[in-house]
C-alpha atoms as a PDB file:
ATOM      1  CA  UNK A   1      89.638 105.442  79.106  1.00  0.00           C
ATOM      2  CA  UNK A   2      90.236 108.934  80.295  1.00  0.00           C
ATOM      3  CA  UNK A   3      89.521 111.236  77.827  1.00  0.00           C
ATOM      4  CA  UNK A   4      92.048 114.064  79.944  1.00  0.00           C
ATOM      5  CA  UNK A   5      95.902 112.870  78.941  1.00  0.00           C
ATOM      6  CA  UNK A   6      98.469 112.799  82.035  1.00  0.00           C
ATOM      7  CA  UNK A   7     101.378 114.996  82.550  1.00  0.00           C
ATOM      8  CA  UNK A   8     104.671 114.134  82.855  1.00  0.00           C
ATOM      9  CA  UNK A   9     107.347 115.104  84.939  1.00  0.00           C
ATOM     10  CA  UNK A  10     111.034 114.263  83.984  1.00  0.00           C
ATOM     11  CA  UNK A  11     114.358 114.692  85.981  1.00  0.00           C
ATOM     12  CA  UNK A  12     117.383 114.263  83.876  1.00  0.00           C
ATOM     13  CA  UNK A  13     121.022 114.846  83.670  1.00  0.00           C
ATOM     14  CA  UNK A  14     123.620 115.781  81.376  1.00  0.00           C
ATOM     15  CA  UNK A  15     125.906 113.204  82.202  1.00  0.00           C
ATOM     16  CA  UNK A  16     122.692 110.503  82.009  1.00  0.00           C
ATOM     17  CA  UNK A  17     123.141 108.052  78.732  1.00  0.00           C
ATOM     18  CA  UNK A  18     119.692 107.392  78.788  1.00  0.00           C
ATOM     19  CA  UNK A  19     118.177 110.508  79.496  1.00  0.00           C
ATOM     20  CA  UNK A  20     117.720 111.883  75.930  1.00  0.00           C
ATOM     21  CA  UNK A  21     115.707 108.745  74.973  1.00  0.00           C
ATOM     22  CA  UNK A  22     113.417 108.867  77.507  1.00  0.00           C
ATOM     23  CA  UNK A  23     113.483 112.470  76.459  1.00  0.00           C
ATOM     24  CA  UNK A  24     112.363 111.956  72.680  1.00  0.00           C
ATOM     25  CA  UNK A  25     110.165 109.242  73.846  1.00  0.00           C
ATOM     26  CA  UNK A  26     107.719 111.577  76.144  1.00  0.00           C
ATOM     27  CA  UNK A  27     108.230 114.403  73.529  1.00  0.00           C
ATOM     28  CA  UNK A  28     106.731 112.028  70.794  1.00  0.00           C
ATOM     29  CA  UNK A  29     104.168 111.148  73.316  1.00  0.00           C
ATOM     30  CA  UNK A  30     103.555 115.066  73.726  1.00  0.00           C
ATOM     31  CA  UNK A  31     102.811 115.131  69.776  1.00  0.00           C
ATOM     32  CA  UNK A  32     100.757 112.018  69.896  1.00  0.00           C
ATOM     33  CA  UNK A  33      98.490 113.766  72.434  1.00  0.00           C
ATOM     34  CA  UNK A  34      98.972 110.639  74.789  1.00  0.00           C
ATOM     35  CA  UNK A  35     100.235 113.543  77.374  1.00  0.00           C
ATOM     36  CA  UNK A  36      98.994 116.807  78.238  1.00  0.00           C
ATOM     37  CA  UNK A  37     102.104 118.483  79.192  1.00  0.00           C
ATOM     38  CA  UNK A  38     105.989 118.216  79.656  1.00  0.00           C
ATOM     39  CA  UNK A  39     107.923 119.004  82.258  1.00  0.00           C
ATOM     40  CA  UNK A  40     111.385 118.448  81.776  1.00  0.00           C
ATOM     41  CA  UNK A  41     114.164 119.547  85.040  1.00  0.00           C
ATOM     42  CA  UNK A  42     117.978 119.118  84.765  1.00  0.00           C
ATOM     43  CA  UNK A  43     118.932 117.596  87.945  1.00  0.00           C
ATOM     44  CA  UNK A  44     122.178 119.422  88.404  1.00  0.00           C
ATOM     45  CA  UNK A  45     120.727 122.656  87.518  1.00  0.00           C
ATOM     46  CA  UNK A  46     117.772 122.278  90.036  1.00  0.00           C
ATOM     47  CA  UNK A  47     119.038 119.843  92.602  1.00  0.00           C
ATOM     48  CA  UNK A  48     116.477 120.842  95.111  1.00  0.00           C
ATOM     49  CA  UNK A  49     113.619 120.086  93.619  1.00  0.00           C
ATOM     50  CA  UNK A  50     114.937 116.705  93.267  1.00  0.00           C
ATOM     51  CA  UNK A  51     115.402 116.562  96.734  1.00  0.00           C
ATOM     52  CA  UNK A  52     112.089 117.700  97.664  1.00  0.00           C
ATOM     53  CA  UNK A  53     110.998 114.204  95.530  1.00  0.00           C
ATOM     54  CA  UNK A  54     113.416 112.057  97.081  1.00  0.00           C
ATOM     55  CA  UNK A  55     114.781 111.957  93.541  1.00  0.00           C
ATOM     56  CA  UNK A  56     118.034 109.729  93.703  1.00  0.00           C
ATOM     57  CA  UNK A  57     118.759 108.582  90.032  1.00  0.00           C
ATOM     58  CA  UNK A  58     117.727 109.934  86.636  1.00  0.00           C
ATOM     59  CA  UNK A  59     116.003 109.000  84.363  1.00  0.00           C
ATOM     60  CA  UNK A  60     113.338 109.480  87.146  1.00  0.00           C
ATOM     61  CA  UNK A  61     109.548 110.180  85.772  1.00  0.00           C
ATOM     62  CA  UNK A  62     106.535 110.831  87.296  1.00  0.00           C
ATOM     63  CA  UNK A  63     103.454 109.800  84.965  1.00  0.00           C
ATOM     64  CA  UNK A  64     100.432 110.434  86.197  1.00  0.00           C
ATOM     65  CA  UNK A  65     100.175 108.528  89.429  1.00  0.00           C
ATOM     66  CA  UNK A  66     103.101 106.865  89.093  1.00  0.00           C
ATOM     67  CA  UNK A  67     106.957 106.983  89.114  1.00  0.00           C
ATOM     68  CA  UNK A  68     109.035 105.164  86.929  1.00  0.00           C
ATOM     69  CA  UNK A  69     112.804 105.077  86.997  1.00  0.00           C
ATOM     70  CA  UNK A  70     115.579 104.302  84.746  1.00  0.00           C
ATOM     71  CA  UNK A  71     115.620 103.738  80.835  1.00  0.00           C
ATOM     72  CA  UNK A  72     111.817 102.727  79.417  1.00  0.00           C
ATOM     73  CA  UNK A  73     111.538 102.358  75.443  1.00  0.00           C
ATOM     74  CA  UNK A  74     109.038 103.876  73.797  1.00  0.00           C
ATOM     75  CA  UNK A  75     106.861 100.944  74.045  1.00  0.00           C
ATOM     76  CA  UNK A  76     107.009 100.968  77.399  1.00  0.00           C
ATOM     77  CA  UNK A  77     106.508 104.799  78.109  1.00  0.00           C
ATOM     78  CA  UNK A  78     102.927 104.355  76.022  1.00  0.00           C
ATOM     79  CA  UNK A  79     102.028 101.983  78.475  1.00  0.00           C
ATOM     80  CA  UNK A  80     102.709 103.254  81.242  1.00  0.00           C
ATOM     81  CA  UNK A  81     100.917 106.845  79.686  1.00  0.00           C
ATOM     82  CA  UNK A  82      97.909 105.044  78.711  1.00  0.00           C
ATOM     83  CA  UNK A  83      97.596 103.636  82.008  1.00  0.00           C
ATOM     84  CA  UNK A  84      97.891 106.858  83.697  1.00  0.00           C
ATOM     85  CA  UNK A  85      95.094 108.080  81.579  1.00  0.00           C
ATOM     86  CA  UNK A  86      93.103 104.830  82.818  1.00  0.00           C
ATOM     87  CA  UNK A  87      92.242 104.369  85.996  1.00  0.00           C
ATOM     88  CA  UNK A  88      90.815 100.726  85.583  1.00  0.00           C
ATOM     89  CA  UNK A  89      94.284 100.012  84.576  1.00  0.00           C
ATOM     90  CA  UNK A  90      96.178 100.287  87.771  1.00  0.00           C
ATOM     91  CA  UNK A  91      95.763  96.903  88.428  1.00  0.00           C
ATOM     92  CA  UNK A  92      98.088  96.100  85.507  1.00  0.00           C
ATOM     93  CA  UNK A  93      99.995  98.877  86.953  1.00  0.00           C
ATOM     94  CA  UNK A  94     100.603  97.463  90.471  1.00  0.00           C
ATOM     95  CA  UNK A  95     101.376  93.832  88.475  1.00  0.00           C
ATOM     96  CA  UNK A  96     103.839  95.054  86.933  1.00  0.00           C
ATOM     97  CA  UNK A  97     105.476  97.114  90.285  1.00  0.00           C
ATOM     98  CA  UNK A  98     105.487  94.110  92.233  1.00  0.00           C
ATOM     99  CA  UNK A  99     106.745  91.422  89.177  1.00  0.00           C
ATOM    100  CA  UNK A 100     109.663  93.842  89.405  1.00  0.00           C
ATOM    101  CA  UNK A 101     110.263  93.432  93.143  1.00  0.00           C
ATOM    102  CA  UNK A 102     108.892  97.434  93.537  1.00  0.00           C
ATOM    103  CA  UNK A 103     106.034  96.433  96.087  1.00  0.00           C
ATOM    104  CA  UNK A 104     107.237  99.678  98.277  1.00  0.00           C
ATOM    105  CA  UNK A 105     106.435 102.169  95.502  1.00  0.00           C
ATOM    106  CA  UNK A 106     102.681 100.349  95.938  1.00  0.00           C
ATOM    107  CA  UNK A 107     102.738 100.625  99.369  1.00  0.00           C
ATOM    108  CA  UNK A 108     102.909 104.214  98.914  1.00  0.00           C
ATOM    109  CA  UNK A 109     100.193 105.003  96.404  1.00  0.00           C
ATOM    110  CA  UNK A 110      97.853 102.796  98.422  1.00  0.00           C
ATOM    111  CA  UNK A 111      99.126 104.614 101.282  1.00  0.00           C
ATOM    112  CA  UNK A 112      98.187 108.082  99.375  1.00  0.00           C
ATOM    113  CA  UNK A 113      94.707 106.670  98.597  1.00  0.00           C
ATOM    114  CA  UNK A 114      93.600 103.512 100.577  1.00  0.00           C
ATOM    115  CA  UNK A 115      91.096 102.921  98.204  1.00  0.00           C
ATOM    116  CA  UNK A 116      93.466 101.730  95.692  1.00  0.00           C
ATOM    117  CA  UNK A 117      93.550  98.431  97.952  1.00  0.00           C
ATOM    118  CA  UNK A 118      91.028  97.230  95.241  1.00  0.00           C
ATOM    119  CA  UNK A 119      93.362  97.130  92.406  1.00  0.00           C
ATOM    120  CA  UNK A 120      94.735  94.233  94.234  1.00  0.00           C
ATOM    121  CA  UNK A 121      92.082  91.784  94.249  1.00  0.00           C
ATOM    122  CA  UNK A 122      92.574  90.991  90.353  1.00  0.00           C
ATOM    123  CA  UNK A 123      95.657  89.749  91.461  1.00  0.00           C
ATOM    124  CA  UNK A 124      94.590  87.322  93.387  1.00  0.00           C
ATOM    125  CA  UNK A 125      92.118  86.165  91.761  1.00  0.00           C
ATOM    126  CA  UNK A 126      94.843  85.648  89.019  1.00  0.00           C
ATOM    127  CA  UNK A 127      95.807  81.913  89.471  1.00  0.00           C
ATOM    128  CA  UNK A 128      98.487  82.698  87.458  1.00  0.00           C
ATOM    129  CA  UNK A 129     100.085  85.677  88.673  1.00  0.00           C
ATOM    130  CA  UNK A 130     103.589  84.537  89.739  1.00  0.00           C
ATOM    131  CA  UNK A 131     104.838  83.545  93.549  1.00  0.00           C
ATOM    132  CA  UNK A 132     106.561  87.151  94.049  1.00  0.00           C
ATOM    133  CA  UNK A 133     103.503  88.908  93.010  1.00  0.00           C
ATOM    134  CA  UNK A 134     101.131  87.027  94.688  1.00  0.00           C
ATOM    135  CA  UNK A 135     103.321  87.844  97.885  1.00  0.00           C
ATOM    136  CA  UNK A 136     104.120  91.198  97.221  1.00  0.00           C
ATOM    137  CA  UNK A 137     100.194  91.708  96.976  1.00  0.00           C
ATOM    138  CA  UNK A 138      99.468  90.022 100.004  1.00  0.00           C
ATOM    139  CA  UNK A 139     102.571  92.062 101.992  1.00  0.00           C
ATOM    140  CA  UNK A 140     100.629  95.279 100.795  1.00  0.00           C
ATOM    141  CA  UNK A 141      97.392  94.117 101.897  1.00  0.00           C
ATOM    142  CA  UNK A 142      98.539  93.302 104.984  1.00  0.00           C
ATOM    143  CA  UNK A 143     100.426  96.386 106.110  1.00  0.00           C
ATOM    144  CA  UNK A 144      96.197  97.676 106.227  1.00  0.00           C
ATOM    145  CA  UNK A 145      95.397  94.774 108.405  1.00  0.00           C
ATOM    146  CA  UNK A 146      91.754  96.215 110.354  1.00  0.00           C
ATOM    147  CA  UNK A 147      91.594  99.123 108.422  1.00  0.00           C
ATOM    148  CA  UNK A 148      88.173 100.612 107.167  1.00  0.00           C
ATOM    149  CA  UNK A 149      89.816 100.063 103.247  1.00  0.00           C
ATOM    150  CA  UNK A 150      90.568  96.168 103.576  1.00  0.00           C
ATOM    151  CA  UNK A 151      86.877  96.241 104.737  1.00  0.00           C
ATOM    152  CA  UNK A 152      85.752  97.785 102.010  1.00  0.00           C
ATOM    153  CA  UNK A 153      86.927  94.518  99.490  1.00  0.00           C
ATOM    154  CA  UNK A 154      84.724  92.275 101.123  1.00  0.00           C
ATOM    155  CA  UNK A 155      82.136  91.565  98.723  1.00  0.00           C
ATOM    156  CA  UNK A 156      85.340  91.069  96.338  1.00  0.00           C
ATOM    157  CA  UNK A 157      86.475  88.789  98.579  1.00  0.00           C
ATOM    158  CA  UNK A 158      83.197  87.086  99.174  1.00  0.00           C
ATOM    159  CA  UNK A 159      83.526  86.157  95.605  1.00  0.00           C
ATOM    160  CA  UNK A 160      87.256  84.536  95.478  1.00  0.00           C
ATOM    161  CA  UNK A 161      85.916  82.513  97.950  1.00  0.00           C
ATOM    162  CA  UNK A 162      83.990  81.105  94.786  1.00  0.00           C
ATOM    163  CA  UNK A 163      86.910  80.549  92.861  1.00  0.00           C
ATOM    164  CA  UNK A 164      87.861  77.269  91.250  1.00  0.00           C
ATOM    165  CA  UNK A 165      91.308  77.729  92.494  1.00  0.00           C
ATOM    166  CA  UNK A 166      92.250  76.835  95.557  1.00  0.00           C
ATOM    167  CA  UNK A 167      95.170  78.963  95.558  1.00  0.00           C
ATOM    168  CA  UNK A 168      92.675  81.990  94.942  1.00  0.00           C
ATOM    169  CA  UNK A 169      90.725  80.670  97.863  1.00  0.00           C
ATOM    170  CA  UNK A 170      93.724  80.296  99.982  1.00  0.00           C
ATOM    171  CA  UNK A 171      94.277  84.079  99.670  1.00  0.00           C
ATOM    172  CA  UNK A 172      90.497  85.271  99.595  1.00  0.00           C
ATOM    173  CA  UNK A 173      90.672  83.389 102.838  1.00  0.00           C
ATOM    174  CA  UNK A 174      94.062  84.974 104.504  1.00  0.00           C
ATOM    175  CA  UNK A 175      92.842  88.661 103.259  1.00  0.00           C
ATOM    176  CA  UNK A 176      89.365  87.730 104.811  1.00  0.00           C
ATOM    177  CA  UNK A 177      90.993  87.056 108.510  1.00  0.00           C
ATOM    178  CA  UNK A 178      93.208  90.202 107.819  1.00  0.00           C
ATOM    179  CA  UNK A 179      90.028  92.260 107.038  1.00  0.00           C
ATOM    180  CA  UNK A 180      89.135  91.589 111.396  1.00  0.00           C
ATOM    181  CA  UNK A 181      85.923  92.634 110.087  1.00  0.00           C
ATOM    182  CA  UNK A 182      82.631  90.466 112.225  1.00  0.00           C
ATOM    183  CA  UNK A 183      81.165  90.803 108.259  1.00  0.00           C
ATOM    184  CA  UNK A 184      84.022  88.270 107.327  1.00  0.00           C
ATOM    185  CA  UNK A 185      82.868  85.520 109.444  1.00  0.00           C
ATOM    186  CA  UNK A 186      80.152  83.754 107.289  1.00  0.00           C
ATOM    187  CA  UNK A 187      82.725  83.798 104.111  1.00  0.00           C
ATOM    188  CA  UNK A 188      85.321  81.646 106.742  1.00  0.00           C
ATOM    189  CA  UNK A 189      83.166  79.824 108.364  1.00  0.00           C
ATOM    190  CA  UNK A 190      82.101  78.160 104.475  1.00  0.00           C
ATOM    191  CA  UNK A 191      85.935  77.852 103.761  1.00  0.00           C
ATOM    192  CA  UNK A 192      86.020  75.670 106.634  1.00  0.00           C
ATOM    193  CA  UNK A 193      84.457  72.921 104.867  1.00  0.00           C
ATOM    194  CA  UNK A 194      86.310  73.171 101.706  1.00  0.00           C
ATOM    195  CA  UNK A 195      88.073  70.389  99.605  1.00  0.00           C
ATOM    196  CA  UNK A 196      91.227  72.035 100.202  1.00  0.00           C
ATOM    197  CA  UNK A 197      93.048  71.410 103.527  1.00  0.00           C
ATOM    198  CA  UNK A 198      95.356  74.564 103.402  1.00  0.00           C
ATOM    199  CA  UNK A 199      92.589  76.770 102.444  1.00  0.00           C
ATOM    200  CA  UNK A 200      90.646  74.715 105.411  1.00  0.00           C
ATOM    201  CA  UNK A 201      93.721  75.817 107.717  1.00  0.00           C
ATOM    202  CA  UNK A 202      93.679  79.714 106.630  1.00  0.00           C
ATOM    203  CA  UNK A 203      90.726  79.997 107.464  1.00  0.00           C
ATOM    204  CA  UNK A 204      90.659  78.638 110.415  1.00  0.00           C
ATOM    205  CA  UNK A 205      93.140  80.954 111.494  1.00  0.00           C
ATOM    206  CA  UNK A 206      91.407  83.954 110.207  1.00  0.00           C
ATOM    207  CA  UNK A 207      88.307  83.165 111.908  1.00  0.00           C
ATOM    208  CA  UNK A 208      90.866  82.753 115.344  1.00  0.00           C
ATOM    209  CA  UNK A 209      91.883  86.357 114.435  1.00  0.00           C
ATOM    210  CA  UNK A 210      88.038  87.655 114.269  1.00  0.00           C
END
């Protein structure tokens, strides 16, 4: 873990009922030395900061990387701290985004960083990760269809193909032909003979979109 604590930006309200315990929770957080600074803005006092956000609701936070809205217990704002501090954890992070149906506010941190493609692939190979995650993942990854980034996962990839799973395989397969990388072809071409007819089909298909 991160030894250097992340900083926390909160937009509140006066009229919010929620807003002073999300309040006291990042102030305890403060104490605990979990963050390394506060920021704390009254919406209606600076409205265009807000604005400059796209800030819509309060309790909005910003936590490190990512931005979290509406009430969060104190549980949850440690979490969500400690995995700011952690970059191995945004995996867990981007679980939990698209498990709540939030797979555009990953679309936009993988579209600040393309890199962070990778935190995908250990949901994936998660056989089980739930149906709306599993999509949600594979909507993200294929919004990069052919770029250099989805390139980059292929010896990830290489080894889903491996998995016991044949869901896993099914996907390692479908984010293979999305890849439209010539480096993906000896991966499909060994999916073509597996014991699993779908993943047989996908990559079929992917090798068709080569």
């Amino acid at each position: 873990m991160s030894s250097t604590p992340p900083d926390a930006l909160l937009f509140l309200s006066g009229q919010c009922p929620h807003c002073p315990a999300v309040l006291a929770g990042l102030g305890e957080l403060l104490k605990r030395g979990l963050l390394g600074r506060l920021e704390a803005v009254n919406l209606e006092a600076q409205p265009g900061a807000a604005a400059d956000l796209g800030v819509r609701a309060v309790p909005w936070l910003r936590l490190g990387p990512y931005v979290l809205s509406g009430t969060r217990s104190p549980a949850e704002l440690e979490t969500w701290a400690r995995r700011a501090a952690d970059p191995a954890a945004m995996a867990d992070a981007f679980h939990d985004y698209l498990k709540q149906g939030n797979a555009a506010r990953v679309l936009i941190m993988v579209g600040e960083d393309p890199a962070r493609l990778a935190h995908l692939l250990p949901i994936l190979a998660n056989p089980d990760a739930s149906l709306n995650v599993r999509l949600g993942a594979g909507m993200v990854l294929e919004e990069h269809a052919g770029s250099p980034a989805l390139a980059a996962l292929l010896p990830g990839l290489a080894d889903l193909v491996r998995n016991a799973d044949a869901r896993v395989r099914a996907d390692a397969a479908h984010v293979l032909g999305l890849t439209r990388a010539a480096a993906a072809r000896p991966e499909l071409e060994r999916l073509l003979g597996d014991a699993d007819a779908e993943v047989r089909e996908i990559a079929a298909d992917g090798l068709a979109s080569l």
